[in-house]
N, C-alpha and C. Protein backbone atom coordinates (compact mmCIF):
# COMPACT_ATOMS: atom_id res chain seq x y z
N UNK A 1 0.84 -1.17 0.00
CA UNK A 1 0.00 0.00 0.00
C UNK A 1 0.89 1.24 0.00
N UNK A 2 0.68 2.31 -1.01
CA UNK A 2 1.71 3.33 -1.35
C UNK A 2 0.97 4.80 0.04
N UNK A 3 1.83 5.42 0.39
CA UNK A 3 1.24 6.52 1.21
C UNK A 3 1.01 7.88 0.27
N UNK A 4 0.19 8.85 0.24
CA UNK A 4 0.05 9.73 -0.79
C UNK A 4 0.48 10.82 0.48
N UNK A 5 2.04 11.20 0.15
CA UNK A 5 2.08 12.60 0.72
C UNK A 5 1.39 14.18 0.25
N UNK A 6 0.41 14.57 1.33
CA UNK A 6 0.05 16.26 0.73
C UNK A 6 0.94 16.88 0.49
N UNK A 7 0.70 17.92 -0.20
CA UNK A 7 1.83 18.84 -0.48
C UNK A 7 1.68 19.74 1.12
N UNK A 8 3.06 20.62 1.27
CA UNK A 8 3.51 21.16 2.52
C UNK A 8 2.47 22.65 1.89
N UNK A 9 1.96 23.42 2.55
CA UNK A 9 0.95 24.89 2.35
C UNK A 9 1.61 25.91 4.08
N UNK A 10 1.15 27.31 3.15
CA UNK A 10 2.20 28.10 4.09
C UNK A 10 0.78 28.61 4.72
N UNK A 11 0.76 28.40 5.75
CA UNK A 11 -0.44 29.42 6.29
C UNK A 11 -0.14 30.28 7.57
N UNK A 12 -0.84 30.82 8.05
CA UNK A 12 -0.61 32.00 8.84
C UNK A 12 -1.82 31.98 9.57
N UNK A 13 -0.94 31.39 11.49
CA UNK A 13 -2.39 31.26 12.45
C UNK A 13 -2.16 32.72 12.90
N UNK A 14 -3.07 33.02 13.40
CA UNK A 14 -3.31 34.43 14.58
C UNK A 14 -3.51 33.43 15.69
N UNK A 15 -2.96 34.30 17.20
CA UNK A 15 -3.33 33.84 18.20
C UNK A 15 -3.85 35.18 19.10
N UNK A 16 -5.16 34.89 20.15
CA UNK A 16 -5.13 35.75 20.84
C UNK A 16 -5.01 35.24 22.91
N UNK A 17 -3.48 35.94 23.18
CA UNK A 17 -3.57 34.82 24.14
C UNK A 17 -3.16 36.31 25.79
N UNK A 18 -2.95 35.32 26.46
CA UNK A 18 -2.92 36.17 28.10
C UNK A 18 -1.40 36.69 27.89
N UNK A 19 -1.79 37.92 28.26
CA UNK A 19 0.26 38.79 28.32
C UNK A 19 0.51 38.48 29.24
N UNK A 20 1.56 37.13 29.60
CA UNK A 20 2.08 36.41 30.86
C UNK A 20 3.29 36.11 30.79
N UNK A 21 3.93 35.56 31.77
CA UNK A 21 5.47 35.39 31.23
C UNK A 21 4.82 33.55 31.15
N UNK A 22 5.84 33.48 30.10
CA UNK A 22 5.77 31.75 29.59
C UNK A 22 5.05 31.31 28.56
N UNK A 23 4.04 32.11 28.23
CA UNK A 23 3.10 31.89 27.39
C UNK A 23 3.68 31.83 26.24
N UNK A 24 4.83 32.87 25.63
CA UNK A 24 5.10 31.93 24.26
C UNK A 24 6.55 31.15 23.99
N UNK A 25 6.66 31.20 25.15
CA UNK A 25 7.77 29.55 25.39
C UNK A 25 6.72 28.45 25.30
N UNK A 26 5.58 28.35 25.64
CA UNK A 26 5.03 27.20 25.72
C UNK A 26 4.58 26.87 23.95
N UNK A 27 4.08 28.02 23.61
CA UNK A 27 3.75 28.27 22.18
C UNK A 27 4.83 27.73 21.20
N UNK A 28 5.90 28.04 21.09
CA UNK A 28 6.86 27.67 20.52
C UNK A 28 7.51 26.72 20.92
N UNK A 29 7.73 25.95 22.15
CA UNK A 29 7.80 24.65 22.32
C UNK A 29 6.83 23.24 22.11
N UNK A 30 5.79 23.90 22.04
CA UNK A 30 4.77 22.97 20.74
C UNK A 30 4.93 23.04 19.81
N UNK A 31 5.84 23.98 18.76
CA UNK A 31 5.78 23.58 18.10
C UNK A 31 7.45 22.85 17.94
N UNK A 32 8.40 23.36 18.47
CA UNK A 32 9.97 23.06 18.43
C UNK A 32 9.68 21.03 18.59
N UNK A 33 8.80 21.07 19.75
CA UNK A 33 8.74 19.69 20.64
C UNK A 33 8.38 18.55 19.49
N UNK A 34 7.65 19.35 18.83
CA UNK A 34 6.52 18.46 16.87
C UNK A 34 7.67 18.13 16.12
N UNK A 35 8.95 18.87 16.03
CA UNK A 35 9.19 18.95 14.54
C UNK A 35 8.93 20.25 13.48
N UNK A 36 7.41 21.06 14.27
CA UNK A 36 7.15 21.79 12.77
C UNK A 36 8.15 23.18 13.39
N UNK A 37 8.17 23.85 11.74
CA UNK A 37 9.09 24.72 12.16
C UNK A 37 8.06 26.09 12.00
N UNK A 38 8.56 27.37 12.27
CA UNK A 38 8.10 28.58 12.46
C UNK A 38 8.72 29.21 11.91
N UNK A 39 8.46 29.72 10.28
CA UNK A 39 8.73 30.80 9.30
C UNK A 39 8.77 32.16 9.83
N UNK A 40 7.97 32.48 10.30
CA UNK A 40 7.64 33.61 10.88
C UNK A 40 6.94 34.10 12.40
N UNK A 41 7.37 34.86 13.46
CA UNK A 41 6.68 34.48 14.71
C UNK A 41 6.74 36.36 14.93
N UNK A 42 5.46 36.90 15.32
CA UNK A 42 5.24 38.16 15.71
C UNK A 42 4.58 37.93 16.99
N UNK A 43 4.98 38.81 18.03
CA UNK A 43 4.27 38.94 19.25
C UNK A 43 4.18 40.64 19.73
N UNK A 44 2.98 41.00 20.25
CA UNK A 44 2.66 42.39 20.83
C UNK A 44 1.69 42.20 21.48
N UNK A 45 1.70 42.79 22.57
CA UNK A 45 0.56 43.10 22.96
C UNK A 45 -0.76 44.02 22.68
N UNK A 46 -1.64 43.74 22.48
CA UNK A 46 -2.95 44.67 21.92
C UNK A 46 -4.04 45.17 23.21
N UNK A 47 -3.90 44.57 24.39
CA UNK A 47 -5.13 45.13 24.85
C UNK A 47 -4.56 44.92 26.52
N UNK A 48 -3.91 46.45 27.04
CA UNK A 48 -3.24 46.85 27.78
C UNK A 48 -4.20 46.53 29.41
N UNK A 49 -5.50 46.89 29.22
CA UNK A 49 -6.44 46.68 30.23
C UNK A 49 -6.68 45.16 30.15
N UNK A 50 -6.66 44.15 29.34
CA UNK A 50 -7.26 42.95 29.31
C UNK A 50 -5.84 42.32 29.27
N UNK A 51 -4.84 42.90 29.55
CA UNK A 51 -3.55 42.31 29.33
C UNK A 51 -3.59 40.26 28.14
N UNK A 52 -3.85 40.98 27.22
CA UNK A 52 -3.89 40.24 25.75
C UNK A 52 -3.04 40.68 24.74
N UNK A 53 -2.35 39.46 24.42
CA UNK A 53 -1.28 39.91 23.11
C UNK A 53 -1.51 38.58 22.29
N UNK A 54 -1.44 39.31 20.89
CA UNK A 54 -1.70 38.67 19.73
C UNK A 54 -0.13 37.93 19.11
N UNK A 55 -0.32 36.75 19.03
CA UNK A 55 0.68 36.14 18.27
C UNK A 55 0.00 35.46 16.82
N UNK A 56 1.34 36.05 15.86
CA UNK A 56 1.01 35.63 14.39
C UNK A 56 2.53 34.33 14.25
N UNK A 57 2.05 33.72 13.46
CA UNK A 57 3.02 32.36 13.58
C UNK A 57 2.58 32.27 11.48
N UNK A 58 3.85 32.13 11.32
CA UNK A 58 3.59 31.42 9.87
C UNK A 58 3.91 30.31 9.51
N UNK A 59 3.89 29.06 9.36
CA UNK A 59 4.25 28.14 9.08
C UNK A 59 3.57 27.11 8.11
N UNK A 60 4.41 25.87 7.84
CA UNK A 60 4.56 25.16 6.71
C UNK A 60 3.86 24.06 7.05
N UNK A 61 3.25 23.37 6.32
CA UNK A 61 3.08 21.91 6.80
C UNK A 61 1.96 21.18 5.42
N UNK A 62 1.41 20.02 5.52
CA UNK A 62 0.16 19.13 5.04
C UNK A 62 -1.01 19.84 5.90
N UNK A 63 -1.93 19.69 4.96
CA UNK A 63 -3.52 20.21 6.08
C UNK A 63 -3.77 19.60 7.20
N UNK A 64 -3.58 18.04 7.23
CA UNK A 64 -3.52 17.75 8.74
C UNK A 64 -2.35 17.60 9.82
N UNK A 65 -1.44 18.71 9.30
CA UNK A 65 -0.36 19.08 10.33
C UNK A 65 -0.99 20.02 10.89
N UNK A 66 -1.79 21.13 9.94
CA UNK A 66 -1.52 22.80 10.15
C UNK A 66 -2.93 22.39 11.07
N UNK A 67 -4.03 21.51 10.64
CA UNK A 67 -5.38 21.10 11.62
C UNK A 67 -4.85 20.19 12.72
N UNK A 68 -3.67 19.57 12.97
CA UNK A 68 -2.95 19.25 14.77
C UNK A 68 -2.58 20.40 15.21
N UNK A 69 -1.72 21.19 14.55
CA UNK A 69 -1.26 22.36 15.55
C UNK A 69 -2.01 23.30 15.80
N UNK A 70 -3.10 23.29 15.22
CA UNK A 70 -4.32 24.24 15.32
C UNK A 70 -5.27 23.98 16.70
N UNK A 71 -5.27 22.41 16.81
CA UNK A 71 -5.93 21.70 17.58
C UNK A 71 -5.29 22.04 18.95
N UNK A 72 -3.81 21.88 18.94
CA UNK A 72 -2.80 21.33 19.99
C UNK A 72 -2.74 23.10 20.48
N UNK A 73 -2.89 23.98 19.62
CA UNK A 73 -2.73 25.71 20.52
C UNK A 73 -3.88 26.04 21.28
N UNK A 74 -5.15 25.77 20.27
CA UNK A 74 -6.42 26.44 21.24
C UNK A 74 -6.41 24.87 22.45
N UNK A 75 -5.94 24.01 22.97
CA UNK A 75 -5.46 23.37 24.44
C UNK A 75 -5.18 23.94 25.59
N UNK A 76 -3.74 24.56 24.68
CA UNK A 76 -2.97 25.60 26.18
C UNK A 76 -4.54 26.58 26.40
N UNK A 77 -4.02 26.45 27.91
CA UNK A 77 -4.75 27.17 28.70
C UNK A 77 -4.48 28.63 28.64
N UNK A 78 -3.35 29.08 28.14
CA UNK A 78 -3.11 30.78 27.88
C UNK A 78 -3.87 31.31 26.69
N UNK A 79 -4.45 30.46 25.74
CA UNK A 79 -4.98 30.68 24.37
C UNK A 79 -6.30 30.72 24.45
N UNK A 80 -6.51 31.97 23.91
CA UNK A 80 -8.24 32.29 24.48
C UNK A 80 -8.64 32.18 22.73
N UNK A 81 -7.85 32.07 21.53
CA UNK A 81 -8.57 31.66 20.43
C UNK A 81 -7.46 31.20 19.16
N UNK A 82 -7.84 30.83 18.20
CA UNK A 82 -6.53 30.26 17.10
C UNK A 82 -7.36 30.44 15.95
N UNK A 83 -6.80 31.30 14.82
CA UNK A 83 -7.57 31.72 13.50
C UNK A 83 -6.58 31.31 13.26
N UNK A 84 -6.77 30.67 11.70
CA UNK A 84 -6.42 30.17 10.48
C UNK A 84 -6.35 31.08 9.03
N UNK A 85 -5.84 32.25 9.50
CA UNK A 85 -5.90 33.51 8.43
C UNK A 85 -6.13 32.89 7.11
N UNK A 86 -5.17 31.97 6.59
CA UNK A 86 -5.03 31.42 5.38
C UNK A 86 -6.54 31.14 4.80
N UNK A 87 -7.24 30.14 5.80
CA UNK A 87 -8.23 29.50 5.63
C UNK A 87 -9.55 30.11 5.96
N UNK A 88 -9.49 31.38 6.83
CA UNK A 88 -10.96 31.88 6.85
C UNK A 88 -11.57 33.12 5.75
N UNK A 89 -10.28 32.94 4.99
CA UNK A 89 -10.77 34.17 3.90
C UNK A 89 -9.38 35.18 3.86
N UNK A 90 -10.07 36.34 3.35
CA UNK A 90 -8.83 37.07 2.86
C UNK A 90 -8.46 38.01 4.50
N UNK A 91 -7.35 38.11 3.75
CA UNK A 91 -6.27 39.01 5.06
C UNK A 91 -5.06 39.40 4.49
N UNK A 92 -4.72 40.57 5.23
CA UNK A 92 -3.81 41.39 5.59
C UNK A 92 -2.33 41.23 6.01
N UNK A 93 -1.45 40.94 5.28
CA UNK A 93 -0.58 40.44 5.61
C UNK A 93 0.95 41.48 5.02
N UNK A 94 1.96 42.04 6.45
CA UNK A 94 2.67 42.90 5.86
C UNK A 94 3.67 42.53 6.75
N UNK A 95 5.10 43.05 6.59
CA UNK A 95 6.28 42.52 7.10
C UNK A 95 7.17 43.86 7.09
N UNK A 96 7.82 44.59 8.11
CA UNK A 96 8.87 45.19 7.91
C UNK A 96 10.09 44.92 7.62
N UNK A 97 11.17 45.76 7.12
CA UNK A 97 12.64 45.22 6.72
C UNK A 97 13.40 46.42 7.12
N UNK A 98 14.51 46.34 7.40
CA UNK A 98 15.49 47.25 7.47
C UNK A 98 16.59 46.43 6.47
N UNK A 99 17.27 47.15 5.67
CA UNK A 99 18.34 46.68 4.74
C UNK A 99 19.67 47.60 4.22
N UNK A 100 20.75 47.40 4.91
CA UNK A 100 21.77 48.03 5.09
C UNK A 100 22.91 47.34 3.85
N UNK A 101 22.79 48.55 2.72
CA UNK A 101 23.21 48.34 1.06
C UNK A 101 24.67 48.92 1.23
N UNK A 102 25.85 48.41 1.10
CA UNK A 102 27.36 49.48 1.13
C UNK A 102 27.39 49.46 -0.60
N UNK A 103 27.82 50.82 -1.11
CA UNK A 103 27.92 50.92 -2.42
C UNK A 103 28.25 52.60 -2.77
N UNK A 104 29.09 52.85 -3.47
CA UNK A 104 29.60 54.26 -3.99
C UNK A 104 29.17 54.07 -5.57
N UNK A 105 29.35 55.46 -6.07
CA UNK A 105 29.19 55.72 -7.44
C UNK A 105 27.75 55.24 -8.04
N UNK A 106 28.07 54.36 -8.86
CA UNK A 106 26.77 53.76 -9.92
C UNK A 106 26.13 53.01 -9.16
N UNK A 107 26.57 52.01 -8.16
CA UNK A 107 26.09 51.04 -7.62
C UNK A 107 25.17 51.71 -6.46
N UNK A 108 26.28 53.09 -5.52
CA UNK A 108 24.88 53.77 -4.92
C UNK A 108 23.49 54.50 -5.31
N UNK A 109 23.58 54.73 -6.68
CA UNK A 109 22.40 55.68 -8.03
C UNK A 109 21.94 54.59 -8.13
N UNK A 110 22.46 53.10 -8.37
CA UNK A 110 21.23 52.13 -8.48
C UNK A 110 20.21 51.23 -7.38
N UNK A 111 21.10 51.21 -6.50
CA UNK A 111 20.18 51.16 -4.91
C UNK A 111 19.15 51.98 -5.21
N UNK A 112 19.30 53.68 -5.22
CA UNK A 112 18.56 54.30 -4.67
C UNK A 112 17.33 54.22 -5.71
N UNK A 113 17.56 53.82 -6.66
CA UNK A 113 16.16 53.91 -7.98
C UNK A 113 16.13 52.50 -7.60
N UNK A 114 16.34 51.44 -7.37
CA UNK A 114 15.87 49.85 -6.83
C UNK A 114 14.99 50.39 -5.84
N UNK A 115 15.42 51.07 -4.47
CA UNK A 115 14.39 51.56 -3.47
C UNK A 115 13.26 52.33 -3.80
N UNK A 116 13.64 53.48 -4.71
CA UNK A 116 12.22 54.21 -5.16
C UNK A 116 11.43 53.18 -5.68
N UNK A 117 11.63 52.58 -6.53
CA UNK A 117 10.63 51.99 -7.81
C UNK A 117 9.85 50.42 -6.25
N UNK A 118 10.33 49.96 -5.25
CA UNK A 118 9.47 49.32 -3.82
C UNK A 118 9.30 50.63 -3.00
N UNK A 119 9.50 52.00 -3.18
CA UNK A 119 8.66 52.55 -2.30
C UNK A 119 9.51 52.16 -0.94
N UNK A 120 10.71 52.09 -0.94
CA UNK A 120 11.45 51.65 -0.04
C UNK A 120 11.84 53.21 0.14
N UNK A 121 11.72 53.36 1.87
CA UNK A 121 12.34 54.56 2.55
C UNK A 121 13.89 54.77 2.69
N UNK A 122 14.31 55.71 2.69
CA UNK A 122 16.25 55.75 2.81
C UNK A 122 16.12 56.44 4.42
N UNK A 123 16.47 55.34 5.31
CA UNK A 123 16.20 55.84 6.79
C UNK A 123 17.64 56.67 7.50
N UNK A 124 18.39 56.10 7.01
CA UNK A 124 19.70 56.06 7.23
C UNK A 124 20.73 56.02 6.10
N UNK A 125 21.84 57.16 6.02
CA UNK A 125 22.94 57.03 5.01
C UNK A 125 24.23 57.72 5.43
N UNK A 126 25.19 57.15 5.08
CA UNK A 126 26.33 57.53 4.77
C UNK A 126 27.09 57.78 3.69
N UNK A 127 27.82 57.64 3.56
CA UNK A 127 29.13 58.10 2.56
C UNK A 127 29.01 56.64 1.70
N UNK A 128 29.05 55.81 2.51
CA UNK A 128 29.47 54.28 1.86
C UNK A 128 28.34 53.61 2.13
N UNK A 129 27.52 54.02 2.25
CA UNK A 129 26.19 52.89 2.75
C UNK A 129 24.67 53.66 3.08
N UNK A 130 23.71 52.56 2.93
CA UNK A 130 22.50 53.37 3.04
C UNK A 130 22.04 52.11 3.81
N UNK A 131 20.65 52.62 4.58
CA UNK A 131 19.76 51.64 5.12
C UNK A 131 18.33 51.77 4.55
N UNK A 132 17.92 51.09 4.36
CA UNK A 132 16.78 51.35 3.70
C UNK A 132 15.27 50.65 4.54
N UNK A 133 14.20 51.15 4.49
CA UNK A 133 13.44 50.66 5.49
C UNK A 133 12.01 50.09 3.98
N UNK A 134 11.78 48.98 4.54
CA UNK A 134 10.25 48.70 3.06
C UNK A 134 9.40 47.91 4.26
N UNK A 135 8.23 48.04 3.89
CA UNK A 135 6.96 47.12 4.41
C UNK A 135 6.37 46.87 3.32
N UNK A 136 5.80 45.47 3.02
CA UNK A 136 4.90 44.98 2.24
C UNK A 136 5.01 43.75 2.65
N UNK A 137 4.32 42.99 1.64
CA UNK A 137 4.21 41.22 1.76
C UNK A 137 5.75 40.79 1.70
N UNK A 138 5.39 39.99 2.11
CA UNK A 138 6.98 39.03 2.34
C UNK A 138 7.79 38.72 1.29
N UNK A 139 6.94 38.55 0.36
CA UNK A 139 7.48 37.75 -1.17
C UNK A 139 7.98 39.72 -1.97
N UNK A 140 7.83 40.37 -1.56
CA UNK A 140 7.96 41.79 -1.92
C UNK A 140 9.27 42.10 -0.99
N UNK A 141 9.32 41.63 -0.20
CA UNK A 141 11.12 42.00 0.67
C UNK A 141 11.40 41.09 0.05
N UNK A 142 11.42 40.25 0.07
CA UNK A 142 12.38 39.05 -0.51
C UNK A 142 13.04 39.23 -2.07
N UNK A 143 12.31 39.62 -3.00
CA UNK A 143 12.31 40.13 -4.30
C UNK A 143 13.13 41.60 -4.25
N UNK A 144 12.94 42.11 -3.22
CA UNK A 144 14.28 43.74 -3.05
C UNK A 144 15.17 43.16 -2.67
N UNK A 145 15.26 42.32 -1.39
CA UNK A 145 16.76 41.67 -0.96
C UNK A 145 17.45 41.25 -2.18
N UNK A 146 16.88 40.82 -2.91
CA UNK A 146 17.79 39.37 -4.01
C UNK A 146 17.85 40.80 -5.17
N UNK A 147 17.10 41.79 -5.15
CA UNK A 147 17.76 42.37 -6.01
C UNK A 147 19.18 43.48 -5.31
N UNK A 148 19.20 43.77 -3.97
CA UNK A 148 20.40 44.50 -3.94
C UNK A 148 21.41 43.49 -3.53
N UNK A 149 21.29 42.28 -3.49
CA UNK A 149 22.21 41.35 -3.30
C UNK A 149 23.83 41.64 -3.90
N UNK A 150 23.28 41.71 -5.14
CA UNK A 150 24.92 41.73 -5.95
C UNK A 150 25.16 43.51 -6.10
N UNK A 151 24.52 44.05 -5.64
CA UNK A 151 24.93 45.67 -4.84
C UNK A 151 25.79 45.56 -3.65
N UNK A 152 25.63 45.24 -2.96
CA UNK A 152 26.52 45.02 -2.03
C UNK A 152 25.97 44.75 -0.62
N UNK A 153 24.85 44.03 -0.34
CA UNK A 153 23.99 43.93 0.42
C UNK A 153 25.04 43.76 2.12
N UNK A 154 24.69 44.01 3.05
CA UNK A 154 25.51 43.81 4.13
C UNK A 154 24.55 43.31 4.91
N UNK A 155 23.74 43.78 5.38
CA UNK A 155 22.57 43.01 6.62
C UNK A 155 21.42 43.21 6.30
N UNK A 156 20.22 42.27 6.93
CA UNK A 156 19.14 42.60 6.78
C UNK A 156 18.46 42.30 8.35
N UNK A 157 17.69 43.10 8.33
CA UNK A 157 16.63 42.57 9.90
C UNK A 157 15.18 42.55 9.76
N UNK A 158 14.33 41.58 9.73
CA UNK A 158 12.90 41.79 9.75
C UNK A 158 12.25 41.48 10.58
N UNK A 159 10.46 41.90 10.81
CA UNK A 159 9.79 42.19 11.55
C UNK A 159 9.57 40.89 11.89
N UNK A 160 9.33 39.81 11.00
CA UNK A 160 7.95 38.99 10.99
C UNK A 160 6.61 39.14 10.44
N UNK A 161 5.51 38.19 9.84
CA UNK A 161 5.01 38.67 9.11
C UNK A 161 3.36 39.38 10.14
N UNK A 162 2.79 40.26 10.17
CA UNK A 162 1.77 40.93 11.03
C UNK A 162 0.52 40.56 9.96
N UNK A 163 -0.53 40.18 10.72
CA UNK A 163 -1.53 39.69 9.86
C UNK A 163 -2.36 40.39 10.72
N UNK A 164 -4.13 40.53 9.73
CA UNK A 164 -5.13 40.49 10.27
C UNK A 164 -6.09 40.27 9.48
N UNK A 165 -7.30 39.62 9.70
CA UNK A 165 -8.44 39.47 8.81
C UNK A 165 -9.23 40.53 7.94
N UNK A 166 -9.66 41.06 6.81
CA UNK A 166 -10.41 41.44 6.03
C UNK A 166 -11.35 41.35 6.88
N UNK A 167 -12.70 42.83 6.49
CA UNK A 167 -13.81 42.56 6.90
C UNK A 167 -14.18 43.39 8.22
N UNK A 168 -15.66 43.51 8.43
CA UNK A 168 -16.31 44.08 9.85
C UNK A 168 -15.69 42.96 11.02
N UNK A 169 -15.15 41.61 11.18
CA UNK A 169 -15.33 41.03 12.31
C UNK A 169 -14.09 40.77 12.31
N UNK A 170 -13.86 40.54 13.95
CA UNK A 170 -12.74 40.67 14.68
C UNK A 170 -12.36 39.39 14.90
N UNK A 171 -11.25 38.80 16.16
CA UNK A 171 -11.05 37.66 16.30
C UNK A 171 -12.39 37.58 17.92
């Protein structure tokens, strides 16, 4: 009998859980403890009086990985809910970058028209280097990185990806 592997799908849970200490050690050791891995992990707090902070998690898996770990978060007792951004419809999905380009002459004139044409901010510059700040979808930093790559790319730092649902309703 042959096994039919699903293909791996990237989805993006929201969590809305208690601002506590431990709460996303436990979060991320469900998933470290599985095997699955975590593309992307955002945490803030949103609701200062109800002490609640939202965690966005992106990750990879088969549908009945992403429906165990879905299962296995709304468990913990710190998790007051678990959306399936991917799966309940459309959403909002944006990522900050900071990207620190070293380059003189032609190579700095072409950074800076690579950054205009993403709407990429010049936050920071020097003589020999610029930093550049972009938000958009992920696959939109990724596509500026690989293009100032052979510019002279030196570091990059990102946010993680920040999601929220389309629409009048909340989590």
């Amino acid at each position: 009998m042959s096994t039919v592997k699903e293909p791996a799908e990237r989805h993006t849970l929201s969590m809305l859980v208690d601002n506590e200490p431990g709460v996303l050690a436990r979060i991320v050791g469900l998933f470290s403890g599985r095997g699955y891995n975590i593309d992307s992990l955002t945490v803030s707090e949103v609701s200062h009086a109800s002490h609640l902070s939202r965690i966005t998690v992106v990750t990879t898996g088969a549908p009945p990985i992403i429906e165990q770990i879905k299962s296995q978060l709304d468990r913990l007792v710190p998790v007051h809910r678990v959306v399936d951004l991917t799966v309940v419809g459309k959403s909002v999905e944006r990522e900050l970058a900071l990207i620190k380009v070293r380059g003189k002459g032609e190579v700095r004139q072409e950074a800076l028209l690579i950054a205009d044409s993403f709407r990429a901010r010049t936050v920071d510059t020097t003589l020999e280097s610029f930093v550049f700040e972009i938000t958009g979808k992920p696959e939109k930093i990724d596509q500026f990185v690989s293009l100032l790559e052979p510019l002279g790319l030196v570091e990059v730092s990102r946010t993680g990806v920040a999601a929220i649902g389309r629409g009048a309703e909340g989590m």
